[in-house]
N, C-alpha and C. Protein backbone atom coordinates (compact mmCIF):
# COMPACT_ATOMS: atom_id res chain seq x y z
N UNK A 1 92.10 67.19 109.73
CA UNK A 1 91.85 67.77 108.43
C UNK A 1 90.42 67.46 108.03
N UNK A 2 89.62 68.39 107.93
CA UNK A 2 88.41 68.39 106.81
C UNK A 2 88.21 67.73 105.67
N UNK A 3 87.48 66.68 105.52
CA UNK A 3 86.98 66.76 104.10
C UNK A 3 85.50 66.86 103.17
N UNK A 4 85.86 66.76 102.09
CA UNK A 4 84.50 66.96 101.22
C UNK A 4 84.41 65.83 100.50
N UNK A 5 83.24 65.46 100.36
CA UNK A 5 82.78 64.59 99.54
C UNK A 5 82.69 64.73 97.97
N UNK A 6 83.17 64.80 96.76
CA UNK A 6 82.42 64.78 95.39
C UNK A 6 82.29 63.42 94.78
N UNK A 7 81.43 63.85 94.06
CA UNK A 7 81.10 62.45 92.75
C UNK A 7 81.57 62.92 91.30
N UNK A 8 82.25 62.32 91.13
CA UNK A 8 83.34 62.83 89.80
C UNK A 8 82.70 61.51 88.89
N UNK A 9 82.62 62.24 87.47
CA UNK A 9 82.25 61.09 86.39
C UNK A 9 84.05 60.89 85.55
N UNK A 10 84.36 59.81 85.58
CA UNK A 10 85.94 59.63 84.59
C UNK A 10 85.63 58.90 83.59
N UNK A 11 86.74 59.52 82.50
CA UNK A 11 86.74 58.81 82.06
C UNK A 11 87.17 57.43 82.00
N UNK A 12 86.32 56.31 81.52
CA UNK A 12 86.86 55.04 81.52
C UNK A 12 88.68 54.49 81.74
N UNK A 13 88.66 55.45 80.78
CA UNK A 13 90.38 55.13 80.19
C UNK A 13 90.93 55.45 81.59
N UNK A 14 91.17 56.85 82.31
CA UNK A 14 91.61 56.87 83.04
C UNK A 14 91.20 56.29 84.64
N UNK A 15 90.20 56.28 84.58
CA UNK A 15 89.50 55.28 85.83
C UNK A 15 90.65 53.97 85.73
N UNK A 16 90.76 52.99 84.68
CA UNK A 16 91.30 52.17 84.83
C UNK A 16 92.95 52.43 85.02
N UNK A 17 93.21 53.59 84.46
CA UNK A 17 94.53 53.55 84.75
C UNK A 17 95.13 54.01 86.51
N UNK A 18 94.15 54.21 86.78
CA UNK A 18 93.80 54.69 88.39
C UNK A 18 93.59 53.39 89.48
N UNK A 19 93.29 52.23 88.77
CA UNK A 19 92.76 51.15 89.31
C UNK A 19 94.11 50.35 89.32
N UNK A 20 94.64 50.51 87.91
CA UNK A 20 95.84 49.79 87.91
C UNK A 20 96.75 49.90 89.00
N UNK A 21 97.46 51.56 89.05
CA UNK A 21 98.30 52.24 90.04
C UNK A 21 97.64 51.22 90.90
N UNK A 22 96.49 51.61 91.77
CA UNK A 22 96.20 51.06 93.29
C UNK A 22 96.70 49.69 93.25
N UNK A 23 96.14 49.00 92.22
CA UNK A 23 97.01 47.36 92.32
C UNK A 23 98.25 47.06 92.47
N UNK A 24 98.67 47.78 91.69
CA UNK A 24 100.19 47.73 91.49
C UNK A 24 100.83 48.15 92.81
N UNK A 25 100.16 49.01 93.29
CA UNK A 25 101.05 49.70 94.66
C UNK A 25 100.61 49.57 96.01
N UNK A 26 99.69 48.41 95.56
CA UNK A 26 98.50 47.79 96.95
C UNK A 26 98.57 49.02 97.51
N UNK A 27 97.75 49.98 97.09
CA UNK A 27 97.09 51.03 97.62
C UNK A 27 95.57 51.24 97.74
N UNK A 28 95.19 51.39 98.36
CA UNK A 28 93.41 51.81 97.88
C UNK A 28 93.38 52.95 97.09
N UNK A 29 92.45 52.64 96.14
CA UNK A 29 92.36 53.58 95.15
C UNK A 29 91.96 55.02 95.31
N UNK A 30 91.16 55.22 96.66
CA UNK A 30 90.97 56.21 96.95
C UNK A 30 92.30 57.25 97.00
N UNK A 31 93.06 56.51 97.98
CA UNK A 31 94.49 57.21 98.13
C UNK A 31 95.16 57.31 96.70
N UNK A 32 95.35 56.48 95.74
CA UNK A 32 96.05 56.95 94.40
C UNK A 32 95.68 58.28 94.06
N UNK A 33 94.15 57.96 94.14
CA UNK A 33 93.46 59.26 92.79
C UNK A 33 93.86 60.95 93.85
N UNK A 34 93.61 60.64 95.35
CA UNK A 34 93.64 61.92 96.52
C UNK A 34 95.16 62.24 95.72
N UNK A 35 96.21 61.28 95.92
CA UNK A 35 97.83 61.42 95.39
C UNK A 35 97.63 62.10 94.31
N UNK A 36 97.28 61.33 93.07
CA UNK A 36 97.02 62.13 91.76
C UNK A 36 96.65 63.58 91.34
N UNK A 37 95.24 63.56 92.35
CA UNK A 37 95.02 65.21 92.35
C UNK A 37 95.61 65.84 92.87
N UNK A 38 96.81 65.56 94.19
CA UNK A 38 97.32 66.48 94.98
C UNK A 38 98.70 67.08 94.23
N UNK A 39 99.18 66.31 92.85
CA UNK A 39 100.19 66.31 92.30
C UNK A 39 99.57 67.11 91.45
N UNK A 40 98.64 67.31 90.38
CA UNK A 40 98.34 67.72 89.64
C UNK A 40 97.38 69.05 89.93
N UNK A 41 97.17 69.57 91.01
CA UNK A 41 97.30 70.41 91.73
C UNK A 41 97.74 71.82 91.27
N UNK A 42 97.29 72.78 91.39
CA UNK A 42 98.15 74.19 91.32
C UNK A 42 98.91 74.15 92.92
N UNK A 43 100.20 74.80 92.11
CA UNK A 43 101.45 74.96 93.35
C UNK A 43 100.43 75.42 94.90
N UNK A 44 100.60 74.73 96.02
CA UNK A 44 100.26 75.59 96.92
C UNK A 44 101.45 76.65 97.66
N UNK A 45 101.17 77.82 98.00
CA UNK A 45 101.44 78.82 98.86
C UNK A 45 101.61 78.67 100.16
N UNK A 46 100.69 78.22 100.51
CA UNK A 46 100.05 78.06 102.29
C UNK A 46 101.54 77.58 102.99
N UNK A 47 102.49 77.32 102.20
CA UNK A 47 103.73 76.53 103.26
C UNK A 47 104.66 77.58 103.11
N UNK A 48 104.67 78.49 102.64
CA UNK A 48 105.72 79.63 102.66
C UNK A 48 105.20 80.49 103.92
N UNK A 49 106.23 81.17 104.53
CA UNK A 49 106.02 82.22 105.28
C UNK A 49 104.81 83.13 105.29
N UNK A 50 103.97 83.82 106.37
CA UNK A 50 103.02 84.45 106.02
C UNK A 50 103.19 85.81 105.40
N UNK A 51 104.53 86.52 105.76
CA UNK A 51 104.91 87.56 104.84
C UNK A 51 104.46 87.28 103.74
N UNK A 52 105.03 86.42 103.10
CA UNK A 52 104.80 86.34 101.29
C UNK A 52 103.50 85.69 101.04
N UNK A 53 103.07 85.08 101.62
CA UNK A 53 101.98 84.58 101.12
C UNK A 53 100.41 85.28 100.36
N UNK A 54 100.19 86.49 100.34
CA UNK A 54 99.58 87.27 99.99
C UNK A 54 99.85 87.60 98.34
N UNK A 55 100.99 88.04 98.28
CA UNK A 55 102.59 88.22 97.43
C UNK A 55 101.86 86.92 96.39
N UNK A 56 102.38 85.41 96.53
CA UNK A 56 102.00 84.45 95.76
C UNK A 56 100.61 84.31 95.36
N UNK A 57 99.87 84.14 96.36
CA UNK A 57 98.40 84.26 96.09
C UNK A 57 97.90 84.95 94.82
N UNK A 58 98.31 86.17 95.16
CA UNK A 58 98.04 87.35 93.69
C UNK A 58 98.63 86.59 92.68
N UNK A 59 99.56 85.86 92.01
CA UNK A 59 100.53 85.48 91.35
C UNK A 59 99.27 84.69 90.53
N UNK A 60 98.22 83.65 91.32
CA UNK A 60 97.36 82.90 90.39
C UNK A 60 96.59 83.24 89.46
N UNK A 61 96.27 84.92 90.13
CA UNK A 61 95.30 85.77 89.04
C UNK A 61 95.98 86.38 87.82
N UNK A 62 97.12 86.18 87.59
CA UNK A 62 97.82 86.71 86.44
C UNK A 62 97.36 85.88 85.28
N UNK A 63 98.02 86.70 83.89
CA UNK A 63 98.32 85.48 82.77
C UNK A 63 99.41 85.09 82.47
N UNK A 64 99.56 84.77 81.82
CA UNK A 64 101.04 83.87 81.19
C UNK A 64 101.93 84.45 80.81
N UNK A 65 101.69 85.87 80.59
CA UNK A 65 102.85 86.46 79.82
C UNK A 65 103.72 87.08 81.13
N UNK A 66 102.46 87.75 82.33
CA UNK A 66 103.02 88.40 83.66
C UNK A 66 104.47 87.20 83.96
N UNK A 67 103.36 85.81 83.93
CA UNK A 67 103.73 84.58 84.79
C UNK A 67 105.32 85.15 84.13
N UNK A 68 105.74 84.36 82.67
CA UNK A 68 106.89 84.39 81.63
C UNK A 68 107.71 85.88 82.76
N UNK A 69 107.35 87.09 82.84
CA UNK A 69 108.36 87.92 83.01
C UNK A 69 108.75 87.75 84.23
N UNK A 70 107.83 87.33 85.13
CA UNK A 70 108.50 87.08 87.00
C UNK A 70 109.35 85.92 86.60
N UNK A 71 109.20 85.19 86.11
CA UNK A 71 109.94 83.65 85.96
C UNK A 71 111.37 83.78 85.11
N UNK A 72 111.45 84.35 84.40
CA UNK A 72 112.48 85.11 83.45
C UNK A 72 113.15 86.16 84.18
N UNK A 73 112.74 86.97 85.18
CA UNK A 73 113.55 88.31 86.09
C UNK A 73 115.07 87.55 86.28
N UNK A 74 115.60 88.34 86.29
CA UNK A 74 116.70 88.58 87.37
C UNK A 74 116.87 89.88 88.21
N UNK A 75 117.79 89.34 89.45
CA UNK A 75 118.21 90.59 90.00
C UNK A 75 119.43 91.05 89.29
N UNK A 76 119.32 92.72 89.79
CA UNK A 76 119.94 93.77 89.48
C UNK A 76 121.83 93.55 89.94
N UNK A 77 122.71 93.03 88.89
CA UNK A 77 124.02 93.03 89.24
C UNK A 77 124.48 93.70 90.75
N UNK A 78 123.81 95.20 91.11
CA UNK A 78 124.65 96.29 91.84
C UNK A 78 123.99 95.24 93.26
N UNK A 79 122.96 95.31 93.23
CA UNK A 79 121.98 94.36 94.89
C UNK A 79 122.69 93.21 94.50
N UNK A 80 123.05 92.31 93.96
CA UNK A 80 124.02 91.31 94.33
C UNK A 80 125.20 91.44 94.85
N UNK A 81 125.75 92.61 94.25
CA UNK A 81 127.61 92.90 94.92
C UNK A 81 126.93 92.99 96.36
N UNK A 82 126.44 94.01 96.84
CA UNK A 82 125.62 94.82 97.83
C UNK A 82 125.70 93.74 99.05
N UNK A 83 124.85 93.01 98.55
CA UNK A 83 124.29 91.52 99.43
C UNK A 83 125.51 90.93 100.17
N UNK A 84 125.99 90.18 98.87
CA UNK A 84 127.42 89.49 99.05
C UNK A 84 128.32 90.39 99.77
N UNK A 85 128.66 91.69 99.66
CA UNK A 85 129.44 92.28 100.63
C UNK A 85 128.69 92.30 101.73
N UNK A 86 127.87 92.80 101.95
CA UNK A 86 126.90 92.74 103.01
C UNK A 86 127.10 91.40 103.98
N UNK A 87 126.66 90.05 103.12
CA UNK A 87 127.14 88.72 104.07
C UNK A 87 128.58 88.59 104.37
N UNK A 88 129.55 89.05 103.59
CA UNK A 88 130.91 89.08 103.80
C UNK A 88 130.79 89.27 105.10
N UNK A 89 130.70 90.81 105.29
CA UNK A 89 131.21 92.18 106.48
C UNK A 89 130.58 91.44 108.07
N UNK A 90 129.36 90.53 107.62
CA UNK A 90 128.51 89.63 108.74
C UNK A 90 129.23 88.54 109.32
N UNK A 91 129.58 87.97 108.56
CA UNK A 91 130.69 86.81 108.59
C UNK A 91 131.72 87.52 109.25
N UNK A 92 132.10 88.42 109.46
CA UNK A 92 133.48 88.87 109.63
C UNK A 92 133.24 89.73 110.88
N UNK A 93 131.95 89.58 111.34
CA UNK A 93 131.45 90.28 112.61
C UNK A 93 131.69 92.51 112.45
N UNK A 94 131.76 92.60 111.42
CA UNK A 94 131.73 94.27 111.29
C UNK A 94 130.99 95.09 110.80
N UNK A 95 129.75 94.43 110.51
CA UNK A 95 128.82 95.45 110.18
C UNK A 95 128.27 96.38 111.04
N UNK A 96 128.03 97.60 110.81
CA UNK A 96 127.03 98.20 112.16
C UNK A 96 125.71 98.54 111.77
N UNK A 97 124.96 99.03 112.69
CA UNK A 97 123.45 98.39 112.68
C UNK A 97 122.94 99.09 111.79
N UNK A 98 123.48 100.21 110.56
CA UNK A 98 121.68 100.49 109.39
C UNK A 98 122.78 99.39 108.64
N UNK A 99 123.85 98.77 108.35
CA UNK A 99 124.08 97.72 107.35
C UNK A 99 123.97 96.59 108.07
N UNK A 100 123.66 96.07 109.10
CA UNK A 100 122.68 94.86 109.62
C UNK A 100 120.85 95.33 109.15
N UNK A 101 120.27 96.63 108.97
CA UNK A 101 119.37 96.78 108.82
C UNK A 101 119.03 96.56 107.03
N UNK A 102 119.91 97.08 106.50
CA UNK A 102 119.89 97.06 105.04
C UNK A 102 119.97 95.24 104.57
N UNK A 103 121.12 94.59 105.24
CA UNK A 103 120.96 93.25 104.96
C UNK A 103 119.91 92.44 104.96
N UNK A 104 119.17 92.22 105.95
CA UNK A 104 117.91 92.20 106.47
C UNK A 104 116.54 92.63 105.58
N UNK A 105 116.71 93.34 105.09
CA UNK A 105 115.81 94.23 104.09
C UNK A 105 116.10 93.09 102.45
N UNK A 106 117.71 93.11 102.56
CA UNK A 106 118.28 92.95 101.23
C UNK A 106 117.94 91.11 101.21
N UNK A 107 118.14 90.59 102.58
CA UNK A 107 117.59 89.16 102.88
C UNK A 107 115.94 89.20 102.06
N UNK A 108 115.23 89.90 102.61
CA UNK A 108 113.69 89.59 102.58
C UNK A 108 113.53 89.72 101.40
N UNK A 109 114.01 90.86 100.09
CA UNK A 109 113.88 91.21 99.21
C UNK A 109 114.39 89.84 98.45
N UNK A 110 115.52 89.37 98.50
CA UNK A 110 115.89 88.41 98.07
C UNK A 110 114.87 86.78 98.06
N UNK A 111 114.37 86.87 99.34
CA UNK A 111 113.24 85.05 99.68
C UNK A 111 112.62 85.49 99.19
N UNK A 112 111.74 87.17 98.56
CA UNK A 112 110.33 87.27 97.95
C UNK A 112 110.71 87.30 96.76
N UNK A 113 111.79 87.52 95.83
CA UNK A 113 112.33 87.28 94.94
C UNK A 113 112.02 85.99 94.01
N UNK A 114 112.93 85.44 94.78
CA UNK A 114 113.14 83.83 94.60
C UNK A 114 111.72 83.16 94.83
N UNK A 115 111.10 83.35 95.60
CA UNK A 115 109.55 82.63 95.72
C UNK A 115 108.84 83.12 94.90
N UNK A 116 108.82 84.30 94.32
CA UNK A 116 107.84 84.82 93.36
C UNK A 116 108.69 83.98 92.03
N UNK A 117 109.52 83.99 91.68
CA UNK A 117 110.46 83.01 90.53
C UNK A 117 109.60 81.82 90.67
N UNK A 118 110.47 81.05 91.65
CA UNK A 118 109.50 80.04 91.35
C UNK A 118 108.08 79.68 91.98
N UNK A 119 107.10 80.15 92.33
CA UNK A 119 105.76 80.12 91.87
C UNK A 119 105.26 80.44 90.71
N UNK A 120 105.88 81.30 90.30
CA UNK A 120 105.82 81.98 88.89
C UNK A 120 105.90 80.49 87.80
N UNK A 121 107.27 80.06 88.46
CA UNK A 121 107.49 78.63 86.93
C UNK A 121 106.46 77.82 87.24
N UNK A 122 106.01 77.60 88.66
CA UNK A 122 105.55 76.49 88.92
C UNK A 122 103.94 76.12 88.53
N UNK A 123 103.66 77.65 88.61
CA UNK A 123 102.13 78.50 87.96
C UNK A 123 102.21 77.64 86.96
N UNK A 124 102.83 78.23 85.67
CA UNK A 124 103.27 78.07 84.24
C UNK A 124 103.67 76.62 83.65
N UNK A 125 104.23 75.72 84.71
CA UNK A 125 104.26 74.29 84.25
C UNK A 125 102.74 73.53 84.66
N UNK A 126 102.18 74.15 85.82
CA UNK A 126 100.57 73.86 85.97
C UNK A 126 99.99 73.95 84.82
N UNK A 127 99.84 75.54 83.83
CA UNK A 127 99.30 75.47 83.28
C UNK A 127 99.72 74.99 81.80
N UNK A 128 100.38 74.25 81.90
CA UNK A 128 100.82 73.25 80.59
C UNK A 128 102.23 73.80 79.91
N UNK A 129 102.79 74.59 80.58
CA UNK A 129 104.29 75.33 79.76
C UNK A 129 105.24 74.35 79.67
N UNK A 130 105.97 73.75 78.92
CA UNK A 130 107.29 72.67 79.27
C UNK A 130 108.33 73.47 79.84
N UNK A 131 109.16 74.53 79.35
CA UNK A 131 110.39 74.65 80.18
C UNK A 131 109.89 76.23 80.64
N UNK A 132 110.61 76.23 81.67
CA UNK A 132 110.53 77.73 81.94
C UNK A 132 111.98 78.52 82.47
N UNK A 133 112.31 78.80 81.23
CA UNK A 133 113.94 79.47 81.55
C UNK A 133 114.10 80.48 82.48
N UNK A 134 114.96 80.19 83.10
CA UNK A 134 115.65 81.01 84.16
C UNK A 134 115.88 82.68 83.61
C-alpha cells in the first residue's frame, strides 16, 4: 500500500485526546489518528462488486434530499412476490431457463438495490444525519 505524507495543524484539545487513546491502548499514535480518520471517513465503495461500483460512486455527488429518497425507497410489493416465487420454484429444482434468467436479473436488481440503500444511509450519517429510516 502507498502512502502520503501530510502535516495537519490540530487542534490542541483534540491532539490530546488522540494522545490519550494511544496511551491508553499502547498504540502509537500514529496508528490511533490513521484508525480515527479511517472511521470518520466517507463510506468506501471499492469493496463492493465492480458491477455496482460506478452505481455508488455517483451516489457521493448527490445532496441530501436525493441521499433521504434512495435511503427511504422500497421495493415494489409485485418484484417481491415475483422473487420469492422465483427462489421458491429454484429450491424446488423447476424453473426453466428465461425464469432462471429473470431471477438472476431479479437477484442483481435486488444487491444494487440494497447497496444503493445503504450507501445512501451511510452517505447521510457521514454527513452528520442521526437516524436514517428505512
Amino acid at each position: 500500500m502507498s502512502t502520503a505524507t501530510v502535516t495537519l495543524a490540530l487542534p490542541e484539545a483534540l491532539y490530546q485526546r488522540l494522545k490519550g487513546a494511544a496511551l491508553a491502548t499502547k498504540q502509537p499514535l500514529e496508528q490511533v489518528m490513521l484508525h480515527a480518520l479511517s472511521l470518520g471517513s466517507p463510506p468506501s465503495w471499492s469493496d463492493v462488486p465492480p458491477e455496482f461500483q460506478l452505481d455508488l460512486a455517483g451516489l457521493e455527488k448527490m445532496d441530501d434530499d436525493a441521499l433521504w429518497a434512495i435511503a427511504r425507497s422500497r421495493r415494489e410489493a409485485a418484484e417481491l412476490v415475483r422473487y420469492d416465487e422465483l427462489l421458491d420454484r429454484n429450491a424446488e429444482g423447476t424453473l426453466i431457463a428465461a425464469e432462471r434468467d429473470e431471477l438472476a436479473r431479479l437477484r442483481e436488481e435486488s444487491d444494487r438495490f440494497m447497496l444503493r440503500k445503504a450507501h445512501a444511509a451511510a452517505l447521510l450519517r457521514w454527513r452528520g444525519h442521526r437516524a436514517v429510516a428505512a
